[in-house]
N, C-alpha and C. Protein backbone atom coordinates (compact mmCIF):
# COMPACT_ATOMS: atom_id res chain seq x y z
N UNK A 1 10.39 24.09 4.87
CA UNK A 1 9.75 22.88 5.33
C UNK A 1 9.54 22.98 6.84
N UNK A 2 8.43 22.58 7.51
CA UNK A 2 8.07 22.56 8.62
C UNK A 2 8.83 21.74 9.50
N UNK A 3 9.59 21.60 10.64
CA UNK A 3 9.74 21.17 11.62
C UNK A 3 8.80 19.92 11.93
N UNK A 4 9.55 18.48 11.46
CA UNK A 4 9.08 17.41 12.25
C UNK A 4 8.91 17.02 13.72
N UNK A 5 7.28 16.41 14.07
CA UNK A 5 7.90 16.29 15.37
C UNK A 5 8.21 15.04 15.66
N UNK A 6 8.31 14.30 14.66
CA UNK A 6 8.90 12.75 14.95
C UNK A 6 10.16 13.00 14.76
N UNK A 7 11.12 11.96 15.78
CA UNK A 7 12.51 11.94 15.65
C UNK A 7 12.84 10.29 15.08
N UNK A 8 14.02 11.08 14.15
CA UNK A 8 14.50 9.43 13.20
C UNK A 8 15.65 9.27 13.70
N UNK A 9 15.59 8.16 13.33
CA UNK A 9 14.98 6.62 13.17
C UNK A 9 13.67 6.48 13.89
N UNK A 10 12.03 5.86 13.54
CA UNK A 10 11.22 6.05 14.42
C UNK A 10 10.54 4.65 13.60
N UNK A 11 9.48 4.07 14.33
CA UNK A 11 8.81 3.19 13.60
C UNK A 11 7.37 3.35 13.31
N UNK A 12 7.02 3.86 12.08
CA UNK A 12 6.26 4.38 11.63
C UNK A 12 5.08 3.26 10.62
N UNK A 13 3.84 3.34 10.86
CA UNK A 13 2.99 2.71 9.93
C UNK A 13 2.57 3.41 8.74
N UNK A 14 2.53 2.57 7.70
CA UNK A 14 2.03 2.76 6.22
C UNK A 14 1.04 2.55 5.79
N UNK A 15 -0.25 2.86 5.57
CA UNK A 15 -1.65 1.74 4.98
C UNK A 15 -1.59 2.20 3.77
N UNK A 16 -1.47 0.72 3.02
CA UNK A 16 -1.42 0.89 1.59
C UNK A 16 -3.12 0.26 1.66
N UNK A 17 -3.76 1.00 0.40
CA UNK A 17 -5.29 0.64 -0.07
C UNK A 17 -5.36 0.72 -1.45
N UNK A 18 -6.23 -0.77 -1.87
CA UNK A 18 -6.41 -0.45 -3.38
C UNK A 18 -7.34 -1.37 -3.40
N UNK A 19 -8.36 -1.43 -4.55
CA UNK A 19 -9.53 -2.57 -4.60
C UNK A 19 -9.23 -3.90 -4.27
N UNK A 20 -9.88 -4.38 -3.83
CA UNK A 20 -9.30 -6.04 -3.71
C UNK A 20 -9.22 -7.45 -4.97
N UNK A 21 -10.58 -6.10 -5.58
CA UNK A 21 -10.20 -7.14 -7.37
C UNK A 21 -9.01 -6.89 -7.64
N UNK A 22 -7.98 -6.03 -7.52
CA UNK A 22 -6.43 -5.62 -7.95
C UNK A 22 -5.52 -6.85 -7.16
N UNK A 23 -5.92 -7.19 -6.33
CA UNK A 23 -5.48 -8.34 -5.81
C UNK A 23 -3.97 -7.47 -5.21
N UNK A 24 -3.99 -6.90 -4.28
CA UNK A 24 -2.86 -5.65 -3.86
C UNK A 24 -2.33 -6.93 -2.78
N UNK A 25 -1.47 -7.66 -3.06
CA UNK A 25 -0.97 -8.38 -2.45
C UNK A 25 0.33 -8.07 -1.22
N UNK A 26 0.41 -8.88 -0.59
CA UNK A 26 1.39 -8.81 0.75
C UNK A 26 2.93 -9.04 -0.18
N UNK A 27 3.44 -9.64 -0.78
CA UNK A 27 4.73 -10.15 -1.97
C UNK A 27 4.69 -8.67 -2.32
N UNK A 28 3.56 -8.16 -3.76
CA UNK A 28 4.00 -7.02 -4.02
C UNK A 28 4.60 -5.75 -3.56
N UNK A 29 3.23 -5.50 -2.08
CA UNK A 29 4.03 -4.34 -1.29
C UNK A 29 4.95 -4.03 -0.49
N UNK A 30 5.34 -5.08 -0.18
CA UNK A 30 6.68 -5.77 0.62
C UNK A 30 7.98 -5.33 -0.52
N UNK A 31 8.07 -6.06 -2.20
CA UNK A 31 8.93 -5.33 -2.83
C UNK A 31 8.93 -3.76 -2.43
N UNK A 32 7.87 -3.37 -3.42
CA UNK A 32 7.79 -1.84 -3.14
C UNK A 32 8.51 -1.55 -2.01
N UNK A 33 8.32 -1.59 -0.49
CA UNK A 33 8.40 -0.88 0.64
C UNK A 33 9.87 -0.90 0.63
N UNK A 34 10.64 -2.41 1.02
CA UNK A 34 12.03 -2.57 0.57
C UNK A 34 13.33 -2.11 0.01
N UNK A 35 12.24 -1.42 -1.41
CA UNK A 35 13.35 -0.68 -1.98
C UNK A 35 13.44 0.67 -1.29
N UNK A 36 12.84 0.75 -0.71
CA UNK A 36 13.18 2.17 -0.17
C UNK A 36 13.23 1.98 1.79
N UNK A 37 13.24 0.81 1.93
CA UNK A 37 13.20 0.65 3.76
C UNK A 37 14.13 -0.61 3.73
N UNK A 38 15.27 -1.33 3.24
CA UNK A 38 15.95 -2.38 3.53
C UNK A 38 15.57 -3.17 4.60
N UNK A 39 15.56 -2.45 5.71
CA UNK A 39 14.99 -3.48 7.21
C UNK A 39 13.54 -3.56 7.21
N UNK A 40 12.92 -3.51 6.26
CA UNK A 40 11.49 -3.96 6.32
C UNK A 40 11.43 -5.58 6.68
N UNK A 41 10.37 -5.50 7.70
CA UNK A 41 10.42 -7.07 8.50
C UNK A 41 8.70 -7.19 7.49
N UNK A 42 8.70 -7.81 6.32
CA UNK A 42 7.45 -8.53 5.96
C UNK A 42 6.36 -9.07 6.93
N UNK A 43 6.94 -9.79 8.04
CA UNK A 43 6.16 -10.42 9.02
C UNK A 43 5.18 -9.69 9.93
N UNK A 44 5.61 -8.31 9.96
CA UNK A 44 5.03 -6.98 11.14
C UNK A 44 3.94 -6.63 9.77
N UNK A 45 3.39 -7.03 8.69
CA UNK A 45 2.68 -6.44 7.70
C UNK A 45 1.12 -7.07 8.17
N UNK A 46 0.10 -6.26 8.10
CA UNK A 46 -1.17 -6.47 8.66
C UNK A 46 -2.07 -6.80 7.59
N UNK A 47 -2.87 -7.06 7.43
CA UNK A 47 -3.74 -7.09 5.61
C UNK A 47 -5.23 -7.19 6.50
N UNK A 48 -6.10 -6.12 5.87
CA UNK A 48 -7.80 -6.54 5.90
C UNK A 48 -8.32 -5.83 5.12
N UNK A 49 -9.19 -6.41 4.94
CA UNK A 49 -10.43 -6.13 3.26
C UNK A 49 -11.82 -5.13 4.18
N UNK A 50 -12.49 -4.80 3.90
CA UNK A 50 -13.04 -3.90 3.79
C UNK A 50 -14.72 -4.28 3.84
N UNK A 51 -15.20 -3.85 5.04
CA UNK A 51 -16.38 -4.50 5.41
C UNK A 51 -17.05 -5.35 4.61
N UNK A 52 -17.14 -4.42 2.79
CA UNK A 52 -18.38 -5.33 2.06
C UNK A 52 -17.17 -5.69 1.44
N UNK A 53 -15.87 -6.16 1.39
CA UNK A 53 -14.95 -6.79 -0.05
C UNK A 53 -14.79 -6.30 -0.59
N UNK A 54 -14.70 -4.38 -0.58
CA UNK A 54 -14.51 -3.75 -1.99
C UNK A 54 -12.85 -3.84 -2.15
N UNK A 55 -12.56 -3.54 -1.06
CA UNK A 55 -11.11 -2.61 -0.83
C UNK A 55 -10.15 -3.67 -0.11
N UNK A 56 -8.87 -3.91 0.07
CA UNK A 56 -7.75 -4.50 1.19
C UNK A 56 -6.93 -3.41 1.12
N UNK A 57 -6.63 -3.67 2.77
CA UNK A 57 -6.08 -2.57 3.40
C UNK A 57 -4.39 -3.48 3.88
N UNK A 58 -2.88 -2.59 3.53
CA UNK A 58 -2.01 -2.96 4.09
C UNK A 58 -1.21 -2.19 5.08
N UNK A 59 -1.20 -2.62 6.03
CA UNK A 59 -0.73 -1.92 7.31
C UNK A 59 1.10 -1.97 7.39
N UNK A 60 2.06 -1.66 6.75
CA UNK A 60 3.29 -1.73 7.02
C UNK A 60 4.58 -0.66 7.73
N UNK A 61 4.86 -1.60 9.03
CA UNK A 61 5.19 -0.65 10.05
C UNK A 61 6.67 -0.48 9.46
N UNK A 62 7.31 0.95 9.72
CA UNK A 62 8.24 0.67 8.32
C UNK A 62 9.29 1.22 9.62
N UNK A 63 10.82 1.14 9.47
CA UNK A 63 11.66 1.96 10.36
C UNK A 63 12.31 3.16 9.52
N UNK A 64 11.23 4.07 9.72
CA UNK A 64 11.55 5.13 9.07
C UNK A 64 13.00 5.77 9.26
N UNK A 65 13.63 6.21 8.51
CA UNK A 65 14.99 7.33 8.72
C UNK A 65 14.89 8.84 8.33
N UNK A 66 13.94 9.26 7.71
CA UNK A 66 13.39 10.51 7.70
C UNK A 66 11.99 11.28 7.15
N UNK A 67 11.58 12.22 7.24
CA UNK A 67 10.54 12.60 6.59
C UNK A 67 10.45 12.80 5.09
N UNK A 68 11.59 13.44 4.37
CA UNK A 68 11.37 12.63 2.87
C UNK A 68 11.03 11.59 3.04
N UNK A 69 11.53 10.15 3.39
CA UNK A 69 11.58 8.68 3.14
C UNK A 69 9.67 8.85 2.98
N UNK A 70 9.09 9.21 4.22
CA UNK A 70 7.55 9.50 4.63
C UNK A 70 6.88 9.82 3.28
N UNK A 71 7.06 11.52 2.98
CA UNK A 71 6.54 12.53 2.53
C UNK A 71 6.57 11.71 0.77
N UNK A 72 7.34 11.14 0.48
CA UNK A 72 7.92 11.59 -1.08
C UNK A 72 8.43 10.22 -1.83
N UNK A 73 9.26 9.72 -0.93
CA UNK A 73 10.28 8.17 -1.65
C UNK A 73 8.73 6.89 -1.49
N UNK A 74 8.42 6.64 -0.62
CA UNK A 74 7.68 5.54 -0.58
C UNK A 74 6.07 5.53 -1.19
N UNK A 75 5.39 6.72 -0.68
CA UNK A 75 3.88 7.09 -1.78
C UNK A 75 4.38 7.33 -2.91
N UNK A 76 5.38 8.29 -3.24
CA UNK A 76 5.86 7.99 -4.88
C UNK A 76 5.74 6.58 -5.57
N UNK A 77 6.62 5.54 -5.20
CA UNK A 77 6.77 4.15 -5.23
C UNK A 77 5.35 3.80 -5.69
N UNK A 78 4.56 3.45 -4.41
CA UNK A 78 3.63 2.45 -4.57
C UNK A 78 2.49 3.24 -5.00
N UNK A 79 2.13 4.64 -4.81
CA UNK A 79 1.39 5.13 -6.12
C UNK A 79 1.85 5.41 -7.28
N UNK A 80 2.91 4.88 -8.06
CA UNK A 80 2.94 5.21 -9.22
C UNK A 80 2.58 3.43 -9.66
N UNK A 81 2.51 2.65 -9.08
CA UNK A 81 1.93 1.93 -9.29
C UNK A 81 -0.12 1.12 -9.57
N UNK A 82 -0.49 2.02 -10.94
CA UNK A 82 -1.51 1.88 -11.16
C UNK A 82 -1.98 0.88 -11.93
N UNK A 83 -2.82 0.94 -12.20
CA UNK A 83 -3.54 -0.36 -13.51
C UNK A 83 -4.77 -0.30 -13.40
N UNK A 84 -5.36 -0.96 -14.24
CA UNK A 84 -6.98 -0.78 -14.61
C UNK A 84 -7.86 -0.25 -13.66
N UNK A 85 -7.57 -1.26 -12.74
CA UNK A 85 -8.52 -1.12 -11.41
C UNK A 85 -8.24 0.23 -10.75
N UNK A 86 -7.70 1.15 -11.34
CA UNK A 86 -6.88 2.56 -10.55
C UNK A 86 -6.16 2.70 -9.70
N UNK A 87 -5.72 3.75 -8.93
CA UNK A 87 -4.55 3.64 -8.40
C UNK A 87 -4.86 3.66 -6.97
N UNK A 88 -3.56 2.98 -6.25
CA UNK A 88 -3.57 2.63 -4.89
C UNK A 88 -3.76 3.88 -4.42
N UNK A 89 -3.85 4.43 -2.98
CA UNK A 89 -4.18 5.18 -1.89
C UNK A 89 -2.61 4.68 -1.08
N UNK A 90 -1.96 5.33 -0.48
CA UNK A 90 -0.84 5.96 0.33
C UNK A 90 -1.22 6.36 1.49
N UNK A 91 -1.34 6.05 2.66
CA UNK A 91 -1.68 6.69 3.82
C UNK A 91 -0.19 6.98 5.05
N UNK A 92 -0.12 8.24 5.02
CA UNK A 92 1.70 8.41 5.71
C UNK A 92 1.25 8.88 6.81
N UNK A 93 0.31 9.76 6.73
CA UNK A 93 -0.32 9.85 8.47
C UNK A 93 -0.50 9.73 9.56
N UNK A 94 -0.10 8.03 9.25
CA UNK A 94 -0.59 7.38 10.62
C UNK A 94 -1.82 6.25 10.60
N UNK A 95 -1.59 5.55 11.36
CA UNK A 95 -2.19 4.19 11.13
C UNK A 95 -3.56 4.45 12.33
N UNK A 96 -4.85 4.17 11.69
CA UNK A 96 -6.10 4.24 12.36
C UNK A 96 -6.97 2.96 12.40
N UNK A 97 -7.06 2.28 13.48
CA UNK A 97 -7.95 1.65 13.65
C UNK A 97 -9.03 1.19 13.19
């Protein structure tokens, strides 16, 4: 495994994306994040939809403790969470404007 260059504990953003007919709510991804981030502050969570309404976008700044937590525990989570409308998008990257 490659050499991180973030050092943990760090506070790291999440953008969760999924159609907005799925209705990808702020309650739901807040569970999700939780179980795997305890000090998740709900309140630091960002939400916007997507120029024409297709898509909502969730921005959750998480206090990461390592790069598994990143890589593996949390996109696991909330992408294995699918349904009709298909499955969410995971962004661990880094949060873009």
């Amino acid at each position: 495994m490659a050499e991180s260059l973030l050092e943990f504990p760090c506070a790291f953003p999440i953008k969760i994306i999924g159609p907005h007919r799925r209705r990808v709510r702020a309650d739901w991804c807040s569970i999700v994040v939780l179980r795997h981030v305890p000090d998740f502050d709900s309140s630091s969570m960002e939400m916007r939809a997507s120029r024409e309404g297709k898509y909502l976008s969730l921005t959750c700044t998480v206090n990461a403790s390592s790069r598994e937590q990143l890589d593996d525990a949390i996109p696991r989570a909330v992408g294995a969470s699918t349904g009709r409308d298909g499955p969410l998008r995971v962004d661990v990257a880094g949060h873009q404007p």
